[in-house]
Protein backbone atom coordinates (compact mmCIF):
# COMPACT_ATOMS: atom_id res chain seq x y z
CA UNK A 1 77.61 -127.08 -162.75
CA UNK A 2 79.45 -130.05 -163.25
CA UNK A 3 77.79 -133.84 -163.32
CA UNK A 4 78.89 -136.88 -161.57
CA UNK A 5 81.49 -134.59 -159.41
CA UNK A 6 80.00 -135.53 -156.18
CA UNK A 7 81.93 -137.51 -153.83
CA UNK A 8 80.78 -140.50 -151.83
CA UNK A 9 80.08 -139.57 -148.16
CA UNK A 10 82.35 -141.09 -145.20
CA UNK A 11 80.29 -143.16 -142.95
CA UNK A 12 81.31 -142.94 -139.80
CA UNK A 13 83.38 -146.11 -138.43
CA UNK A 14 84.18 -147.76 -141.66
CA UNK A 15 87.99 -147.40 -142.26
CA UNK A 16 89.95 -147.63 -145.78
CA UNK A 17 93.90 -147.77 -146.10
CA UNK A 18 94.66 -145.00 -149.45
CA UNK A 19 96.78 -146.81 -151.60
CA UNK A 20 97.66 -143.39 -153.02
CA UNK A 21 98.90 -141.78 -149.88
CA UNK A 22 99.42 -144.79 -147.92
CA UNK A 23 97.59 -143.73 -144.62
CA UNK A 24 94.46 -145.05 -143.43
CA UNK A 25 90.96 -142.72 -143.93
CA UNK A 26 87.92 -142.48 -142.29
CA UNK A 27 85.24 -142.68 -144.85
CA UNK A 28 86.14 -143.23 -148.52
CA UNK A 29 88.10 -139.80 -148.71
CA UNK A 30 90.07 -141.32 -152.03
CA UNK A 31 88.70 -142.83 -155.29
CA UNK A 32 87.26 -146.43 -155.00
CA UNK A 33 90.38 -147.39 -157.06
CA UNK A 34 92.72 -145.60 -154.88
CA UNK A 35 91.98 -147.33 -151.64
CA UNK A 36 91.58 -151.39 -149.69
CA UNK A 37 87.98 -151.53 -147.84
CA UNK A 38 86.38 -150.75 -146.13
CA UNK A 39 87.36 -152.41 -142.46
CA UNK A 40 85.87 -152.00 -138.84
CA UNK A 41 88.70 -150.38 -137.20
CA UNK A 42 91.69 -148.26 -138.29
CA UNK A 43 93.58 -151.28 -137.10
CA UNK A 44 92.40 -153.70 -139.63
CA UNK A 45 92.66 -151.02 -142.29
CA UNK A 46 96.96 -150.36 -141.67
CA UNK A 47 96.99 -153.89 -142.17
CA UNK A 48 95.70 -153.87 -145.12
CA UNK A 49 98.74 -154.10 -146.99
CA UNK A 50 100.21 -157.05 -145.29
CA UNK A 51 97.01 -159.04 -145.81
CA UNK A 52 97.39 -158.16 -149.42
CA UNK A 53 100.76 -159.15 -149.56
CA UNK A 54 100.53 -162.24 -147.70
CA UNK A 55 97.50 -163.13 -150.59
CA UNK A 56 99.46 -162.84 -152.86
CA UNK A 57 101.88 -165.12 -151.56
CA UNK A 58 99.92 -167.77 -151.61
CA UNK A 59 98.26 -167.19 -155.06
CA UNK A 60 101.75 -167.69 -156.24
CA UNK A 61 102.86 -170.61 -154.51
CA UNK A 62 99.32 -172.26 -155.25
CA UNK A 63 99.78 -175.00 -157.36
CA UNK A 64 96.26 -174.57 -158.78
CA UNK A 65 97.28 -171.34 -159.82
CA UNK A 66 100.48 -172.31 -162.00
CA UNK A 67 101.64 -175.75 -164.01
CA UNK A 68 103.67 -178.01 -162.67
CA UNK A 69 107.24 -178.30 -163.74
CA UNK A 70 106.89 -180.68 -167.07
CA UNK A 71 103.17 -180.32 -167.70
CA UNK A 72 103.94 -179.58 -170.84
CA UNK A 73 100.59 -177.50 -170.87
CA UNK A 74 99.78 -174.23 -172.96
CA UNK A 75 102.74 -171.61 -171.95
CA UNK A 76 105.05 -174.00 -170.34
CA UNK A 77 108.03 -172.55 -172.92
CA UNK A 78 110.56 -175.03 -173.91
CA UNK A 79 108.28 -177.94 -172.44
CA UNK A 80 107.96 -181.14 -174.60
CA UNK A 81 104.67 -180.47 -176.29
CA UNK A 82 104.73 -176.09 -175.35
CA UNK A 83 105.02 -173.29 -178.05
CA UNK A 84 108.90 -174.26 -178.49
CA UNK A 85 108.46 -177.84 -179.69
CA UNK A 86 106.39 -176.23 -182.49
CA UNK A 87 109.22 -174.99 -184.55
């Protein structure tokens, strides 16, 4: 008998878009690592990817995300004051 094989049970109306098989599930059919959720309708779960993508997005056009251009800050490369004015 093998431990810690059992798989989490679907509950009825909660909806997860696989990121394995790209489909949306009813229930967590896939791995917690495998899969966006869960939503209220299968709707909101096929969009899941869009939202994701559209997240990211903005992360990376968030200027409290990145340094400005000349910030000369930790990483900035071949900024005055960066890890290539060291040498």
């Amino acid at each position: 008998m093998a431990l810690f094989k059992k798989r989490t049970a679907g509950k009825p109306g909660e909806w997860f878009y696989c990121l394995e098989h790209k489909k949306v599930e009813e229930g967590p059919e896939c791995p917690a690592k495998d899969r966006f959720g869960p939503y209220a309708t299968p709707e909101e779960a096929r969009g899941a990817m869009d939202r994701a993508r559209e997240r990211d997005l903005e992360w990376e056009t968030d200027p409290k995300w990145h340094d400005g251009e000349g910030s000369g800050g930790e990483g900035s490369g071949g900024e005055p004051g960066g890890p290539a004015a060291a040498g």
